[in-house]
Protein backbone atom coordinates (compact mmCIF):
# COMPACT_ATOMS: atom_id res chain seq x y z
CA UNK A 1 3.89 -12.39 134.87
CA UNK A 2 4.50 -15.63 133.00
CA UNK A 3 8.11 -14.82 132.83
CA UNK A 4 8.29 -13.87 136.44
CA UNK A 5 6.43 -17.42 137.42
CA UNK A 6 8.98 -19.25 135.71
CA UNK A 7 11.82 -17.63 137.11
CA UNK A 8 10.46 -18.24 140.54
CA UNK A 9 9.73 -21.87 139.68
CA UNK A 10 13.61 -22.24 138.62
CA UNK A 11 14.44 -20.69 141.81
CA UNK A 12 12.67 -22.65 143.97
CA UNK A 13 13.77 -26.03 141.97
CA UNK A 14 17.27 -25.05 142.98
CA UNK A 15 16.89 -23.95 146.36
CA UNK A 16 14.90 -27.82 146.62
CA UNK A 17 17.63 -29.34 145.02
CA UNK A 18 20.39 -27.79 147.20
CA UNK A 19 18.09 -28.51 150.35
CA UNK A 20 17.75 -32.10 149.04
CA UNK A 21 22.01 -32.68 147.94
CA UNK A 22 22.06 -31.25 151.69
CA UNK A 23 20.18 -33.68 153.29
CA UNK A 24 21.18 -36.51 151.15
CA UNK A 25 24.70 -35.83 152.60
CA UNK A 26 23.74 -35.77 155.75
CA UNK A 27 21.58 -38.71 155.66
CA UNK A 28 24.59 -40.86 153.99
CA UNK A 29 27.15 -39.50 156.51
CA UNK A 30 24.86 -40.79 159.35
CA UNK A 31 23.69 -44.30 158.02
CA UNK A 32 27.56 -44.77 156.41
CA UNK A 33 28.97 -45.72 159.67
CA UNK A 34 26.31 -48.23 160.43
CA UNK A 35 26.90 -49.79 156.95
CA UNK A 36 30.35 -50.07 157.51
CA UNK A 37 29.83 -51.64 161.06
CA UNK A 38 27.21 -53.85 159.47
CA UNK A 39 29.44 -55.07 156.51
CA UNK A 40 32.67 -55.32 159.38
CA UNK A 41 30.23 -57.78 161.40
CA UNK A 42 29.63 -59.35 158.59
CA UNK A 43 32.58 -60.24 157.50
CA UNK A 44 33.97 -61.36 161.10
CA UNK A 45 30.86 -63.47 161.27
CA UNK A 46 31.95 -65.36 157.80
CA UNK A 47 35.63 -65.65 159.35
CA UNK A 48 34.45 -67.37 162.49
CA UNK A 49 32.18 -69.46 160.62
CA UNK A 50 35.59 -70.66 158.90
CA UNK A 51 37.26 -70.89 161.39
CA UNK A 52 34.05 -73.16 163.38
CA UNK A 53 34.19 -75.22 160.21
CA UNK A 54 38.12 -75.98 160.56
CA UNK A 55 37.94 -76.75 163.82
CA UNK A 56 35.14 -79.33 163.78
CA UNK A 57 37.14 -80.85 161.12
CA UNK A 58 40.21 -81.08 162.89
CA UNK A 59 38.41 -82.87 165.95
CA UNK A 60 36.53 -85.17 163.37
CA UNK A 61 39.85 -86.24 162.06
CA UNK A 62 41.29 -86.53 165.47
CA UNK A 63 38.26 -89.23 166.52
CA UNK A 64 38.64 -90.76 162.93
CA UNK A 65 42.27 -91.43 163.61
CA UNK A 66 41.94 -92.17 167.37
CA UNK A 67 39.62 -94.79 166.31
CA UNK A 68 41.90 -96.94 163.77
CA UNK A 69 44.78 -96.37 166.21
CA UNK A 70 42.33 -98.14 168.88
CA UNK A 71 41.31 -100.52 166.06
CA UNK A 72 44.99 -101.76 165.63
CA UNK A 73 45.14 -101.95 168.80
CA UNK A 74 42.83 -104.49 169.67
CA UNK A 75 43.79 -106.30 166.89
CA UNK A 76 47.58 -106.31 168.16
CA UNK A 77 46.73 -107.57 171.35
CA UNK A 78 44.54 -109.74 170.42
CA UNK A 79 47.77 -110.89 167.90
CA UNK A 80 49.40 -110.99 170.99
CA UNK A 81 47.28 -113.23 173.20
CA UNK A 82 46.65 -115.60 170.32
CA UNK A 83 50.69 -116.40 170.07
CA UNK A 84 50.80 -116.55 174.15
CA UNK A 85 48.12 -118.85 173.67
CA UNK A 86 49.72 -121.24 170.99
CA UNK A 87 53.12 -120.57 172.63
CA UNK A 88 52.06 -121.78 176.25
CA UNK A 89 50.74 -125.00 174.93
CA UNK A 90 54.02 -125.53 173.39
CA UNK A 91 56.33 -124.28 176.03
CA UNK A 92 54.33 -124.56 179.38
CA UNK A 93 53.01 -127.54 180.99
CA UNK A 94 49.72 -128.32 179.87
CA UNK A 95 47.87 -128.05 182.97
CA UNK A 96 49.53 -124.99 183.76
CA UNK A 97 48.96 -123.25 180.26
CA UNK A 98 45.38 -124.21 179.92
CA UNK A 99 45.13 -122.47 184.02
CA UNK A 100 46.59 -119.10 181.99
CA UNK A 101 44.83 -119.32 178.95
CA UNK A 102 41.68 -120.28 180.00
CA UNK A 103 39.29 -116.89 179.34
CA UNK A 104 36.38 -118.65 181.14
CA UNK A 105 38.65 -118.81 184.36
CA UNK A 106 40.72 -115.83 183.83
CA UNK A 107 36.63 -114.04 183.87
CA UNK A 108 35.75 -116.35 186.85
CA UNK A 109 38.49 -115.42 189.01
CA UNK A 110 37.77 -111.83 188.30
CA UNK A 111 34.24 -112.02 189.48
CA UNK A 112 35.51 -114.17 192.31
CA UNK A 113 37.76 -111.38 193.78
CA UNK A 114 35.63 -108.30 192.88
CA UNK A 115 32.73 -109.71 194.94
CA UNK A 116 34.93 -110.96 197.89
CA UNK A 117 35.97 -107.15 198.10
CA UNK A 118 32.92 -105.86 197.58
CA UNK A 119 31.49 -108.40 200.71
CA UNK A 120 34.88 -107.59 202.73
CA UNK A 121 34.46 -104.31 202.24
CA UNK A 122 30.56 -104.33 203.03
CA UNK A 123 30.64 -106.75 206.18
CA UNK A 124 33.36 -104.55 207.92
CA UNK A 125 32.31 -103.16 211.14
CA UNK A 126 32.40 -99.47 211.09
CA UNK A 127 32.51 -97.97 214.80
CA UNK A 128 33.97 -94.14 213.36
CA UNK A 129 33.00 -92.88 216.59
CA UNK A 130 34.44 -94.78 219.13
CA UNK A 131 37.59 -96.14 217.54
CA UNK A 132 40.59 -93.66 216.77
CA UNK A 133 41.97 -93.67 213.51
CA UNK A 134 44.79 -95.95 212.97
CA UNK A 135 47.03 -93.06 211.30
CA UNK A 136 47.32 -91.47 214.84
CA UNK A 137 50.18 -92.06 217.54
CA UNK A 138 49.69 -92.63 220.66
CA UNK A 139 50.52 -90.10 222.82
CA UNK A 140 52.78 -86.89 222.16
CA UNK A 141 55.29 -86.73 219.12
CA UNK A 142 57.83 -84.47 218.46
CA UNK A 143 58.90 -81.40 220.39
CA UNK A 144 55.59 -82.42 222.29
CA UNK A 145 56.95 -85.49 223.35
CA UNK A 146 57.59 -86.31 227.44
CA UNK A 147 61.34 -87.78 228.23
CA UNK A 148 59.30 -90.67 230.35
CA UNK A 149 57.41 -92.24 227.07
């Protein structure tokens, strides 16, 4: 009997362990493709990361070099306005080179003009519905056109 309980113990160890390498498959051939579709996403996800990363360094280098080029710029025109300056007072008149030069007035006469169009332009009558627009002809044009006009 002792004999005959061990021999049934190694049988049913080895039925257990062929029942468990069974499902073992199984269970790795399910959760494998999800592991490979985890470790795919994973590694797309790292490569637009990079790719994120190179591209907000190109645009920061873009605005870093957009700003000295606006830097010089400034400076060259304001190069330039300084030797207009000095030049007019050599070359020009002096009443007429301090009327050029002058920033005050150059800023004054600005101001002056955008508020007399802004006043024009607000002060105009505007009587849309009576009066035709001036883009129209009068009368017929064209093929439409009478032989008496």
């Amino acid at each position: 009997m002792n004999n005959e309980l061990l021999h049934n113990i190694w049988v049913v160890a080895g039925l257990g362990a062929m029942v468990g390498f069974i499902l073992a498959y199984f269970f790795i051939r399910i959760t494998s493709g999800s592991v490979k579709k985890q470790l795919k996403t994973e590694s797309e996800l790292k490569q637009v990361k990079t790719e994120v990363e190179q591209q907000k360094n190109k645009i920061e280098e873009h605005f870093a070099e957009s700003a000295d080029l606006l830097k010089s710029l400034a400076q060259d025109y304001q190069r330039l306005y300084q030797h207009l300056a000095k030049s007019s007072v050599a070359l020009l008149p002096e009443a007429t080179a301090k009327e050029i030069f002058a920033q005050d007035l150059l800023a004054d006469k600005t101001a002056e003009t955008f508020d007399e169009n802004v006043v024009s332009a607000v002060s105009e009558p505007q009587n849309d519905e009576k009066a035709q627009p001036k883009d129209y002809s009068k009368g017929s044009s064209g093929l439409l056109k009478s032989k008496e006009s």
